[in-house]
PDB file of N, CA and C in Angstrom:
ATOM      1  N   UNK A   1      70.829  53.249  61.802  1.00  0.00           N
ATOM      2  CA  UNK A   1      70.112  51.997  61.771  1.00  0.00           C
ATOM      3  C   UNK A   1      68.702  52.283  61.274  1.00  0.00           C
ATOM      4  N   UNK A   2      68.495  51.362  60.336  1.00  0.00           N
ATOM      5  CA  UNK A   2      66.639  51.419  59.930  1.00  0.00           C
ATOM      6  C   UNK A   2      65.926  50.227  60.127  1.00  0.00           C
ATOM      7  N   UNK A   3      64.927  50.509  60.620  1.00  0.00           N
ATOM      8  CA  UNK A   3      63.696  49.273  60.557  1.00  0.00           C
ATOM      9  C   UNK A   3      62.703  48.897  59.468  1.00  0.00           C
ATOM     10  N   UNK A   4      62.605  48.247  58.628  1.00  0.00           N
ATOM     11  CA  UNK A   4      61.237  48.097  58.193  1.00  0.00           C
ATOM     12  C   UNK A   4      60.187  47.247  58.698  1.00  0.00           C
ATOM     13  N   UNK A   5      59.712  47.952  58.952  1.00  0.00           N
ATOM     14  CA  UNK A   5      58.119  47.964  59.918  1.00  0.00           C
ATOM     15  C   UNK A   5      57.023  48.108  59.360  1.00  0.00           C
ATOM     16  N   UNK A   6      56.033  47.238  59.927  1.00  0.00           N
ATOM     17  CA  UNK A   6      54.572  46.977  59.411  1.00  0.00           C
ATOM     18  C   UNK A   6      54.048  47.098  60.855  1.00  0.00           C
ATOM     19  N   UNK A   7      53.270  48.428  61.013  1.00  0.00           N
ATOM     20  CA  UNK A   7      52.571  48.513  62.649  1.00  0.00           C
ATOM     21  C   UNK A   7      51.454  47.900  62.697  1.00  0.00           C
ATOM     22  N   UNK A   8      50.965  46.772  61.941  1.00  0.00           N
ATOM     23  CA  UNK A   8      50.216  46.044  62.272  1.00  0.00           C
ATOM     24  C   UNK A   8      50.723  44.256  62.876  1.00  0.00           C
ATOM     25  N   UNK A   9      51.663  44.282  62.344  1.00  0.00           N
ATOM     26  CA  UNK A   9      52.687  42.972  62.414  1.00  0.00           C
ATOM     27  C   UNK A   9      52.931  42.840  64.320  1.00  0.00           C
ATOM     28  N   UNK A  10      52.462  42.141  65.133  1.00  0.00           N
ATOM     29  CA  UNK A  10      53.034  41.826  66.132  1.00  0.00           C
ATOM     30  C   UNK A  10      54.403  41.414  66.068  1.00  0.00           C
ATOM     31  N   UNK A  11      55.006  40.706  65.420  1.00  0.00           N
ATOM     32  CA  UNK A  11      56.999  40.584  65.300  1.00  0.00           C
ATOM     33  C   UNK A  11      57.332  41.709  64.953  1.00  0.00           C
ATOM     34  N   UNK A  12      56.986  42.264  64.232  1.00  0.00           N
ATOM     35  CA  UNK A  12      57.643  43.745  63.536  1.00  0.00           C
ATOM     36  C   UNK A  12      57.369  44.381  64.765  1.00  0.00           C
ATOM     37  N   UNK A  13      56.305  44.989  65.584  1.00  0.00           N
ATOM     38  CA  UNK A  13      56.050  45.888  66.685  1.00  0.00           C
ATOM     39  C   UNK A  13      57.228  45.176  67.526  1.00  0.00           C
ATOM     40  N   UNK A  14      57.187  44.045  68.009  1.00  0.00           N
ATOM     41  CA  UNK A  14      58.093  43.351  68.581  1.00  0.00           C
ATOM     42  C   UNK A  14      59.958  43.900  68.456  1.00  0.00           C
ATOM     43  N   UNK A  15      59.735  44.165  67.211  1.00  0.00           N
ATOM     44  CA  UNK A  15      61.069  44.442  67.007  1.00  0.00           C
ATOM     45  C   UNK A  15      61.384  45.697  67.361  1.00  0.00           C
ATOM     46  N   UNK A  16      60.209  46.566  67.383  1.00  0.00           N
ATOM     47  CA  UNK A  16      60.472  47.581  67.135  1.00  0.00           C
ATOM     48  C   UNK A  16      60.511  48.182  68.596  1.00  0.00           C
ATOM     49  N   UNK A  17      60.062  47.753  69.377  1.00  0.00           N
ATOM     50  CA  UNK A  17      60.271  47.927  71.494  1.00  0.00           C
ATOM     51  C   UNK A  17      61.283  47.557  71.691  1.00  0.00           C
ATOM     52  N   UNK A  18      61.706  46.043  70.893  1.00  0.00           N
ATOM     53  CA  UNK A  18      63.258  45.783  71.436  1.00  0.00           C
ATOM     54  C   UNK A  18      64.447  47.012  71.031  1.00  0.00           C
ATOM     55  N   UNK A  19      64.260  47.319  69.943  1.00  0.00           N
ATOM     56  CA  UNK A  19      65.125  48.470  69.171  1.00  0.00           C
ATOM     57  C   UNK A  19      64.813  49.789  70.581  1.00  0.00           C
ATOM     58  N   UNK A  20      63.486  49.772  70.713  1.00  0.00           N
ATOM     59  CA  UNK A  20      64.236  51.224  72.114  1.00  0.00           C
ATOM     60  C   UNK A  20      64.164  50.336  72.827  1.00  0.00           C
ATOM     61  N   UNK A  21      64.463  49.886  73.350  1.00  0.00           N
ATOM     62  CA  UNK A  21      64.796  49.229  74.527  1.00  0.00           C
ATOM     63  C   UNK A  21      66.543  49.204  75.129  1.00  0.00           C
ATOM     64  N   UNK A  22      66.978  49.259  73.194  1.00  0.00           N
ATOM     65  CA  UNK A  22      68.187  49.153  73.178  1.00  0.00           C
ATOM     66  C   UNK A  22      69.007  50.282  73.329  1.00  0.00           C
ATOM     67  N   UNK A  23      68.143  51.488  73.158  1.00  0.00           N
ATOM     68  CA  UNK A  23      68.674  53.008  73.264  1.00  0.00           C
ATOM     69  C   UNK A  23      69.386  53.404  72.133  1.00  0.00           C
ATOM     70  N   UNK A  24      69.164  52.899  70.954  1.00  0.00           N
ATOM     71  CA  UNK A  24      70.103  53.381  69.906  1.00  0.00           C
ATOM     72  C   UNK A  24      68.995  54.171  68.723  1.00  0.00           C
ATOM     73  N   UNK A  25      69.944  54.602  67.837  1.00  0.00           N
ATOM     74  CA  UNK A  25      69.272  56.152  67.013  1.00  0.00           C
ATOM     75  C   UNK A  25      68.584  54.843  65.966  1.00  0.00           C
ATOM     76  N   UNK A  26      67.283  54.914  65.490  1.00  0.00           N
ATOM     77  CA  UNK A  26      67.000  53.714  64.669  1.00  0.00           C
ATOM     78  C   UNK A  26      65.793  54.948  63.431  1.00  0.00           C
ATOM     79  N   UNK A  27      66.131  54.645  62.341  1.00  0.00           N
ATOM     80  CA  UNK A  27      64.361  55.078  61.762  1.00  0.00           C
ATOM     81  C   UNK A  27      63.520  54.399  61.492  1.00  0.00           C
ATOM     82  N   UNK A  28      62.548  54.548  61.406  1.00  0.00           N
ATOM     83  CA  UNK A  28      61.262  53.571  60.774  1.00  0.00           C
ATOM     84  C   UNK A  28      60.803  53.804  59.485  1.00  0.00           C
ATOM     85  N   UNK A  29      61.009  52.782  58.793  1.00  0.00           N
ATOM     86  CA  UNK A  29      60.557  52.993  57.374  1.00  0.00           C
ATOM     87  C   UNK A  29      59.480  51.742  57.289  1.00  0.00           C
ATOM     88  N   UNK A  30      58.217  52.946  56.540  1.00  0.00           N
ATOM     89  CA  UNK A  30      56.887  52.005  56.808  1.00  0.00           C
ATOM     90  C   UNK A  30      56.822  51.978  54.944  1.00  0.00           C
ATOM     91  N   UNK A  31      57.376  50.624  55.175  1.00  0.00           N
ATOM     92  CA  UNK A  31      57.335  50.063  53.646  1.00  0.00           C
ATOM     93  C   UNK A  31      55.891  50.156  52.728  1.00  0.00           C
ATOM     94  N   UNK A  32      54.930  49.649  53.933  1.00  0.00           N
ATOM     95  CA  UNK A  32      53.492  48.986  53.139  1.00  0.00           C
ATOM     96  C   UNK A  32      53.123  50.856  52.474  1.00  0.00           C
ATOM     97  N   UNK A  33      53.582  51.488  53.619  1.00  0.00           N
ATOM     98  CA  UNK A  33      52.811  52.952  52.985  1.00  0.00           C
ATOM     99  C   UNK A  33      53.268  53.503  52.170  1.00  0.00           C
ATOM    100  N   UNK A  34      54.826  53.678  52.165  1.00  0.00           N
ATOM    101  CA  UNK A  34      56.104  54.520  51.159  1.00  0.00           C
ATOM    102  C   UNK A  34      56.500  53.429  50.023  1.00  0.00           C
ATOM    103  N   UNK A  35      56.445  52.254  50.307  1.00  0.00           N
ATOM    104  CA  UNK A  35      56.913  51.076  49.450  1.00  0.00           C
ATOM    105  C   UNK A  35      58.378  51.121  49.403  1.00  0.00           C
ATOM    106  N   UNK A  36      58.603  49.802  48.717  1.00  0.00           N
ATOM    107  CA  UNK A  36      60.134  49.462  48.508  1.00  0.00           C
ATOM    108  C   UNK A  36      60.808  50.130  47.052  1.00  0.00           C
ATOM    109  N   UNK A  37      61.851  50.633  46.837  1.00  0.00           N
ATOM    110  CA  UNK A  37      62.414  50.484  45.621  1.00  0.00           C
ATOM    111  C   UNK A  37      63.467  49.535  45.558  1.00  0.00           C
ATOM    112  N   UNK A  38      63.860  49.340  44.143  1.00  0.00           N
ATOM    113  CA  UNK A  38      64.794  48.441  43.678  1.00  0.00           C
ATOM    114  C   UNK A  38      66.669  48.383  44.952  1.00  0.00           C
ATOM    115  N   UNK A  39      66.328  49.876  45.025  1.00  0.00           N
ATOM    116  CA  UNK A  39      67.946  50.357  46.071  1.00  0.00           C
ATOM    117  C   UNK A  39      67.320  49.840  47.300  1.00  0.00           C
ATOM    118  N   UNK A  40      66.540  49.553  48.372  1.00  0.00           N
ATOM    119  CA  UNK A  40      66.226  49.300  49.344  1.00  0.00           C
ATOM    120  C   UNK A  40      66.362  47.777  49.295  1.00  0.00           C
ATOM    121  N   UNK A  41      66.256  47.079  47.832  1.00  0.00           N
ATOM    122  CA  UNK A  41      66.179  45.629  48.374  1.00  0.00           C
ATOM    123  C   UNK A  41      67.310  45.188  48.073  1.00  0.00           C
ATOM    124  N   UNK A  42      67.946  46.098  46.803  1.00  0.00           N
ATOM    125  CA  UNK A  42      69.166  45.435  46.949  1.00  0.00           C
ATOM    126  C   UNK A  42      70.318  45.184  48.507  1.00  0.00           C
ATOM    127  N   UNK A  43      69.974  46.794  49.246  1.00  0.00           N
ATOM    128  CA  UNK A  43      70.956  46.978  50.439  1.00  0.00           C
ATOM    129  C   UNK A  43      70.525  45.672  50.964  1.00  0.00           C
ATOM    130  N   UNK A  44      69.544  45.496  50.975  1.00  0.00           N
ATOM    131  CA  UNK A  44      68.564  44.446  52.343  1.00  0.00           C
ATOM    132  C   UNK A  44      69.820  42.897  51.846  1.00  0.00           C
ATOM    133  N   UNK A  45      69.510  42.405  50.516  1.00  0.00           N
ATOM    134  CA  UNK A  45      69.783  41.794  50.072  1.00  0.00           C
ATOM    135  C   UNK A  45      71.532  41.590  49.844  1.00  0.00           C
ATOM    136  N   UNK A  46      72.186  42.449  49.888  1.00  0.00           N
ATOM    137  CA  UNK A  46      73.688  42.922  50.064  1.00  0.00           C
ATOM    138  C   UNK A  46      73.727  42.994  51.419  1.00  0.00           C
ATOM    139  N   UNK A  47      73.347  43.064  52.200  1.00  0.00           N
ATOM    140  CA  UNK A  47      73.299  43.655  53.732  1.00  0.00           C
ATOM    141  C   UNK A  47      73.036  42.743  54.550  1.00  0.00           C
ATOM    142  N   UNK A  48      72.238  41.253  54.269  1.00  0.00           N
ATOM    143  CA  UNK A  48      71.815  40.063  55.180  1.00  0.00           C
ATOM    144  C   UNK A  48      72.167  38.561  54.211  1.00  0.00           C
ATOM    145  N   UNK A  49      72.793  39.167  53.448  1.00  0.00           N
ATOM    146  CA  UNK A  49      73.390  37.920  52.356  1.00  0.00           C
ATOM    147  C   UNK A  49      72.417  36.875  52.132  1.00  0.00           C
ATOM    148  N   UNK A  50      71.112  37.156  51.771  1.00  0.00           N
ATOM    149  CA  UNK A  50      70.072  36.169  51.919  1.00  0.00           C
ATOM    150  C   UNK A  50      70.028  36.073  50.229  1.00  0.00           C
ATOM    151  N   UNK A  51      68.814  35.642  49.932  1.00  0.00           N
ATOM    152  CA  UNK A  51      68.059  35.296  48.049  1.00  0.00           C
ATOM    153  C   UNK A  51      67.177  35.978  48.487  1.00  0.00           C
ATOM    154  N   UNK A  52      66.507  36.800  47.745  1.00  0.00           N
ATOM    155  CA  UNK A  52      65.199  37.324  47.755  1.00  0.00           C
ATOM    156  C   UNK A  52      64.004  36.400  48.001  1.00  0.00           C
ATOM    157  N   UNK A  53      64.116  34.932  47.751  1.00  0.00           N
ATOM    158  CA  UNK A  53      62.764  34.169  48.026  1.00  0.00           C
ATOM    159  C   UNK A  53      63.094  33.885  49.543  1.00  0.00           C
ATOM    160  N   UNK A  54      64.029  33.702  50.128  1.00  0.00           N
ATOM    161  CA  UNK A  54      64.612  33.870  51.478  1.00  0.00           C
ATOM    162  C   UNK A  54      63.756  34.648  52.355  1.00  0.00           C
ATOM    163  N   UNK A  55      63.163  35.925  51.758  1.00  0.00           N
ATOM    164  CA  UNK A  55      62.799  37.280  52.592  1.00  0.00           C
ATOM    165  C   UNK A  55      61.394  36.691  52.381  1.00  0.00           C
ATOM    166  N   UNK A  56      60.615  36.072  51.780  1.00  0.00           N
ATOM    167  CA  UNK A  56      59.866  36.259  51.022  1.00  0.00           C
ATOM    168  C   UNK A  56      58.322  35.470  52.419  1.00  0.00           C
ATOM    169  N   UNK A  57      57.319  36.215  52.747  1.00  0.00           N
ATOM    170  CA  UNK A  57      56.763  35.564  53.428  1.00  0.00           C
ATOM    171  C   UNK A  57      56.000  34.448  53.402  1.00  0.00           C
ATOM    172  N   UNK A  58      56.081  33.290  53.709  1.00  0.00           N
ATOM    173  CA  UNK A  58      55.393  32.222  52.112  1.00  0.00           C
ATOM    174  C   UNK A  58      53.861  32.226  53.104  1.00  0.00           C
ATOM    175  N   UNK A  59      53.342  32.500  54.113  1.00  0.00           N
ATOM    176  CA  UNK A  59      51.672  32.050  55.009  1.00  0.00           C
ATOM    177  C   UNK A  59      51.066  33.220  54.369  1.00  0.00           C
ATOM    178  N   UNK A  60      51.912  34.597  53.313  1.00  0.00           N
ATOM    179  CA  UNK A  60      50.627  35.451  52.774  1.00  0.00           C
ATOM    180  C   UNK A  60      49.818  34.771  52.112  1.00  0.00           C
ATOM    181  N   UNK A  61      48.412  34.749  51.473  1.00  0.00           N
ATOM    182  CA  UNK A  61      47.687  34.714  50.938  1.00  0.00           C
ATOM    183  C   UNK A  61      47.671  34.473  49.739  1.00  0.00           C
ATOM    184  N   UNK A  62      48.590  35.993  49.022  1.00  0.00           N
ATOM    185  CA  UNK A  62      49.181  35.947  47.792  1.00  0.00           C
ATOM    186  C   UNK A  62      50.116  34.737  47.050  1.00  0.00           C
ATOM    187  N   UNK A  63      50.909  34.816  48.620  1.00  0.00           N
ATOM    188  CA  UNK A  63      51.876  33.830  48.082  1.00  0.00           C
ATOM    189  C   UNK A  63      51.494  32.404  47.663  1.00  0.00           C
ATOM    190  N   UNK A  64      50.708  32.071  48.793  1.00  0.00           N
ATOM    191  CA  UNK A  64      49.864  30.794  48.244  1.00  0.00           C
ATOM    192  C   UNK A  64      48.579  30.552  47.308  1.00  0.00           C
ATOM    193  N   UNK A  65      48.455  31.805  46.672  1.00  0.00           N
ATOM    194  CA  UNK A  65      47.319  31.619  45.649  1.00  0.00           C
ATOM    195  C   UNK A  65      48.116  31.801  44.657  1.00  0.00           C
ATOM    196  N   UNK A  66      48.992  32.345  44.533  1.00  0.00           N
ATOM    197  CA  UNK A  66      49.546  32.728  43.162  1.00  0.00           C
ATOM    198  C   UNK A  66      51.004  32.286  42.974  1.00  0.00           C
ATOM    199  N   UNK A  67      51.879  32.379  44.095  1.00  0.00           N
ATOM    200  CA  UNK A  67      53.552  32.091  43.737  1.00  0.00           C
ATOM    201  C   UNK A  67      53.968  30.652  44.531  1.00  0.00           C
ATOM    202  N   UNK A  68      52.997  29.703  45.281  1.00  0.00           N
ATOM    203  CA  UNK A  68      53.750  28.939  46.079  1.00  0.00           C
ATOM    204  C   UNK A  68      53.751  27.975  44.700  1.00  0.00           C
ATOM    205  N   UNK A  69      54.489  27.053  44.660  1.00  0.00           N
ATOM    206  CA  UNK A  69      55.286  25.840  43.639  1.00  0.00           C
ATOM    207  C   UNK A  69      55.762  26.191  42.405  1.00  0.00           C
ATOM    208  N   UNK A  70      55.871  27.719  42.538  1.00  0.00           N
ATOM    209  CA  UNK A  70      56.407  28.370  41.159  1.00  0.00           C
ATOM    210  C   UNK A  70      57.589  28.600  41.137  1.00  0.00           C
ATOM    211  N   UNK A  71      58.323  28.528  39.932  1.00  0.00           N
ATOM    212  CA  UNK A  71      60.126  28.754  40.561  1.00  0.00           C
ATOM    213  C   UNK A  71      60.159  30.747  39.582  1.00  0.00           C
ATOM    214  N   UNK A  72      61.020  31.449  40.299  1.00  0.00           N
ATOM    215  CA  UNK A  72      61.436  32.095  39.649  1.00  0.00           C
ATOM    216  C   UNK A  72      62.970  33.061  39.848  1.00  0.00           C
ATOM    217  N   UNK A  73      63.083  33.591  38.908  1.00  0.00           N
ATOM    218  CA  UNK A  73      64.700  34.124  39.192  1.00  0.00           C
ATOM    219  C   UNK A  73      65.270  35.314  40.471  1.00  0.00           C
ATOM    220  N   UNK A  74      66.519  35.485  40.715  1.00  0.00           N
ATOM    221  CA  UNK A  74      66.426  36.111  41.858  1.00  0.00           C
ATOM    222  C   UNK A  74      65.821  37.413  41.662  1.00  0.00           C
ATOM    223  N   UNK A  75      65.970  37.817  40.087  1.00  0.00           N
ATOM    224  CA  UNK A  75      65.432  39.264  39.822  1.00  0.00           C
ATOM    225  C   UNK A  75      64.170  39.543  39.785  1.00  0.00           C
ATOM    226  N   UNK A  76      62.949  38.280  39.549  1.00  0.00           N
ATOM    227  CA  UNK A  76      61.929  38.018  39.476  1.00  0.00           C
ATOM    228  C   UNK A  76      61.347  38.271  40.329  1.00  0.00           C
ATOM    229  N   UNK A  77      61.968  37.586  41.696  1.00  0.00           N
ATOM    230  CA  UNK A  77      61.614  37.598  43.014  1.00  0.00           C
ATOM    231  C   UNK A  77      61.448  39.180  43.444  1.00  0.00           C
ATOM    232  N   UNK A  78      62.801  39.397  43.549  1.00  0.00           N
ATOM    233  CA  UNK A  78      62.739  41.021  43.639  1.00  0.00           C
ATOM    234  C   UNK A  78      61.387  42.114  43.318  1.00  0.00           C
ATOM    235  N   UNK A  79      61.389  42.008  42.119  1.00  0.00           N
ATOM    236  CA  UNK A  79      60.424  42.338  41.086  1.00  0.00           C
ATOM    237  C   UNK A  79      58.851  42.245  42.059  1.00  0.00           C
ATOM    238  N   UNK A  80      58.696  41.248  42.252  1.00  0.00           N
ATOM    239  CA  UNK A  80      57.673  40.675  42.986  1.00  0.00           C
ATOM    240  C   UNK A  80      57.253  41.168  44.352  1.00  0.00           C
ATOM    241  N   UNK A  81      58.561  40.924  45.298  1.00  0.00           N
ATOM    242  CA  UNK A  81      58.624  42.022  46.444  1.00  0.00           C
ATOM    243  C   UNK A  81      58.357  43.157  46.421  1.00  0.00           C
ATOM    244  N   UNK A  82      58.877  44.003  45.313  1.00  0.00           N
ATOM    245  CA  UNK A  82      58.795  45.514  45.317  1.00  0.00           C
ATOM    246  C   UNK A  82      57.225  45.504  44.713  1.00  0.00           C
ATOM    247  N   UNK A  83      56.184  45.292  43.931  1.00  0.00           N
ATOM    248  CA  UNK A  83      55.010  45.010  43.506  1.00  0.00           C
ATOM    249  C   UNK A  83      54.133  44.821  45.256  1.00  0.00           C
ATOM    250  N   UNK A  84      54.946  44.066  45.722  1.00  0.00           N
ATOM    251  CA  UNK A  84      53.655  43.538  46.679  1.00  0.00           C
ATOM    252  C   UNK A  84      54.406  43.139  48.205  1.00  0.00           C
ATOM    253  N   UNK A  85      55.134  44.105  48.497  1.00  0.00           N
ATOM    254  CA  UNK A  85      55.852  44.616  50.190  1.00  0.00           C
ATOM    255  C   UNK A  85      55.243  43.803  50.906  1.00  0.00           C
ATOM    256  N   UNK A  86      53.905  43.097  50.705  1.00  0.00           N
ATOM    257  CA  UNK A  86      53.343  42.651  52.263  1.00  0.00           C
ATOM    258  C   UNK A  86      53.824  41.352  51.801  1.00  0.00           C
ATOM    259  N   UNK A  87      54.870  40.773  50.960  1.00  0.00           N
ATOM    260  CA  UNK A  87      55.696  39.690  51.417  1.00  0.00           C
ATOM    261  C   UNK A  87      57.146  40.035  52.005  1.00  0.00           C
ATOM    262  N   UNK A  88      57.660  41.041  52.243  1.00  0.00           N
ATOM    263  CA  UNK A  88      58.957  40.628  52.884  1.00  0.00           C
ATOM    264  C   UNK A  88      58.819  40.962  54.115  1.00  0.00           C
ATOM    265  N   UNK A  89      59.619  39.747  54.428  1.00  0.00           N
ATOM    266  CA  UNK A  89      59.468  39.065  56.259  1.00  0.00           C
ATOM    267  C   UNK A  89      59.625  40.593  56.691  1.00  0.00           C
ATOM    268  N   UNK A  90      59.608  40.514  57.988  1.00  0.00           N
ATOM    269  CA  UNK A  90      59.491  42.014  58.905  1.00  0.00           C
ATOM    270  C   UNK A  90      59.827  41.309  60.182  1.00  0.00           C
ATOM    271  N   UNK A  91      59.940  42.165  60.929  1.00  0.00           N
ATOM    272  CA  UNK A  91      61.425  43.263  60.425  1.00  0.00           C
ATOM    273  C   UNK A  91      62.357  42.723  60.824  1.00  0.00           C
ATOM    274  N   UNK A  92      63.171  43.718  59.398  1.00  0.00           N
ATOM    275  CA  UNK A  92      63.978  43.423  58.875  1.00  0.00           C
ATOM    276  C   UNK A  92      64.920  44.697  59.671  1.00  0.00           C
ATOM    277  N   UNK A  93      66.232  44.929  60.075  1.00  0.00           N
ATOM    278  CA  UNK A  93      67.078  45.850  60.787  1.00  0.00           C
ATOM    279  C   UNK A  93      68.304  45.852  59.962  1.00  0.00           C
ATOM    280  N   UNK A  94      68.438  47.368  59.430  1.00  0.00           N
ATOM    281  CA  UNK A  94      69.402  47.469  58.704  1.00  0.00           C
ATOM    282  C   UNK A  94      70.272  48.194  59.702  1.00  0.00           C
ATOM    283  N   UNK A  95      71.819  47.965  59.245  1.00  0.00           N
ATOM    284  CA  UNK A  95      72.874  49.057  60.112  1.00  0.00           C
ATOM    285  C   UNK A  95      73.706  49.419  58.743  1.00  0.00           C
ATOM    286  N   UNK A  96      74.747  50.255  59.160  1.00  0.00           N
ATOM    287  CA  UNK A  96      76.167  50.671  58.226  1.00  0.00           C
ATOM    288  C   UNK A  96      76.301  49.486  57.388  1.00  0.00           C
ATOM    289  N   UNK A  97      76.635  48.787  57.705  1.00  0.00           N
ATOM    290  CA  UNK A  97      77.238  47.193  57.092  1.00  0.00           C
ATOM    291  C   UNK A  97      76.664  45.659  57.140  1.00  0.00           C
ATOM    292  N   UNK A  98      75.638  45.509  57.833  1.00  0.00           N
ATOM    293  CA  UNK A  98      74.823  44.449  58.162  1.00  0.00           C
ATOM    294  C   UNK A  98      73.248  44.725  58.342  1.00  0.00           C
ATOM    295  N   UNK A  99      72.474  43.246  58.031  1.00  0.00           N
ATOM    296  CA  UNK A  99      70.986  43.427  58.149  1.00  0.00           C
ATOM    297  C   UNK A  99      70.754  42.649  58.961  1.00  0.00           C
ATOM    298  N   UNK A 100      69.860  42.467  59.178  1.00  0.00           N
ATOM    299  CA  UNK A 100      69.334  41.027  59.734  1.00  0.00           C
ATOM    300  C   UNK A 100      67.583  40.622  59.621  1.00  0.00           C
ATOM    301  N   UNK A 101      67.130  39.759  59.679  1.00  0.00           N
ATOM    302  CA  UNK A 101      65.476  39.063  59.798  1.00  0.00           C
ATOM    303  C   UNK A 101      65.033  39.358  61.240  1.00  0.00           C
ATOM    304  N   UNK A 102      64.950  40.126  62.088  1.00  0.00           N
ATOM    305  CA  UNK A 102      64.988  40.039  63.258  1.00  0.00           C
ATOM    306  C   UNK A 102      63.683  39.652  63.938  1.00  0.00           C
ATOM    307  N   UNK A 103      63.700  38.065  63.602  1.00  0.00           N
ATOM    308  CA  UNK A 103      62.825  36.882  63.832  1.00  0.00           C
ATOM    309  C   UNK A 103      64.342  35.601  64.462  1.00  0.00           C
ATOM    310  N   UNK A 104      64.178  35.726  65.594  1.00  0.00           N
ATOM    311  CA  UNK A 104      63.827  36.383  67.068  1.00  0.00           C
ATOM    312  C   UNK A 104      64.660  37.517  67.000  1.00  0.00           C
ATOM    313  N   UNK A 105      64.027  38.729  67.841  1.00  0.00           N
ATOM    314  CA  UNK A 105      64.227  39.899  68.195  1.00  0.00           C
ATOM    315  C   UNK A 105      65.584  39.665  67.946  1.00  0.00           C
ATOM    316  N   UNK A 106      66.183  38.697  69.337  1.00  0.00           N
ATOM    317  CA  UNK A 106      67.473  38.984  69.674  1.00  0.00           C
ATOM    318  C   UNK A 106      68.337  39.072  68.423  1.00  0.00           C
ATOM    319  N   UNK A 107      67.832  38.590  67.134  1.00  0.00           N
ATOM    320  CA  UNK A 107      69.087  38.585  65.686  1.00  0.00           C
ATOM    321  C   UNK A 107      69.544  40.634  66.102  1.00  0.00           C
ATOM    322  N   UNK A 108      68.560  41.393  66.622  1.00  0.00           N
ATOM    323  CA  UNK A 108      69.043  42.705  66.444  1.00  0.00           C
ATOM    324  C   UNK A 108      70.735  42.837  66.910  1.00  0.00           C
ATOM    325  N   UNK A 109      70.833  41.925  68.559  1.00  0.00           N
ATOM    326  CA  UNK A 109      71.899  41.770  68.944  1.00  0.00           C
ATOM    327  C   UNK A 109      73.213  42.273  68.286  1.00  0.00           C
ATOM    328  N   UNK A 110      73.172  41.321  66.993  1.00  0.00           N
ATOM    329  CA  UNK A 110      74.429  40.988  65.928  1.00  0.00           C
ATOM    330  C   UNK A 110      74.893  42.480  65.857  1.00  0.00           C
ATOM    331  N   UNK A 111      73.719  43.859  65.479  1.00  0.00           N
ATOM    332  CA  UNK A 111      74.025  44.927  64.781  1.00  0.00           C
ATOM    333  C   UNK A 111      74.907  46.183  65.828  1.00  0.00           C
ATOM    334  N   UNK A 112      74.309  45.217  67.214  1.00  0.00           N
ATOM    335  CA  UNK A 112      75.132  46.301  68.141  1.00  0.00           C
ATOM    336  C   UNK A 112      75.868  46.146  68.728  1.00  0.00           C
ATOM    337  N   UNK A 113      76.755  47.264  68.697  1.00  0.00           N
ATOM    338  CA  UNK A 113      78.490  47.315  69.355  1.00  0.00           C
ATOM    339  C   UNK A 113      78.352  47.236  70.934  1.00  0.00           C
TER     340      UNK A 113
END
């Protein structure tokens, strides 16, 4: 299981107490520092069956100075995410076969047996 985590994010920290809480083997991948590649968003994106504008945090800053009433493609989006990580929602909990938004915590639920 992986997390992507922003340790400044109160939901993301949030997520990330519930995850031990839960006692299971999890890693932390600190996106803002290592960044995203193209293979990380696809899994995310294959993995929580969402659209990339789906993930996309729309109260950043960015988003509303520059991308809110703009349309663009799902690859675009992508594109965009990987450029500028401090839009995708957090956190996000990947497993073997499923993801989730884990906004509320409890979505982690889904990933464990």
């Amino acid at each position: 299981m992986k997390i992507y985590h922003n340790p400044r994010c109160a939901k993301s920290r949030a997520g990330l107490d519930y995850l031990k809480g839960k006692n299971v083997e999890f890693e932390i991948c600190d996106y803002l520092k290592n960044g995203l590649t193209l293979e990380d968003m696809k899994e995310i994106l294959l993995k929580t069956n969402l659209k990339p504008v789906d993930l996309v945090r729309t109260q950043e800053d960015y988003f509303k100075k520059e991308l809110k009433g703009k349309h663009f493609t799902d690859d675009e989006w992508v594109k965009i995410i990987i450029e500028s990580p401090k839009l995708l929602k957090r956190p996000i909990v990947v497993d073997r076969l499923k993801a989730v938004v884990a906004i509320p915590v409890e979505n982690i639920d889904v990933l464990i047996k």
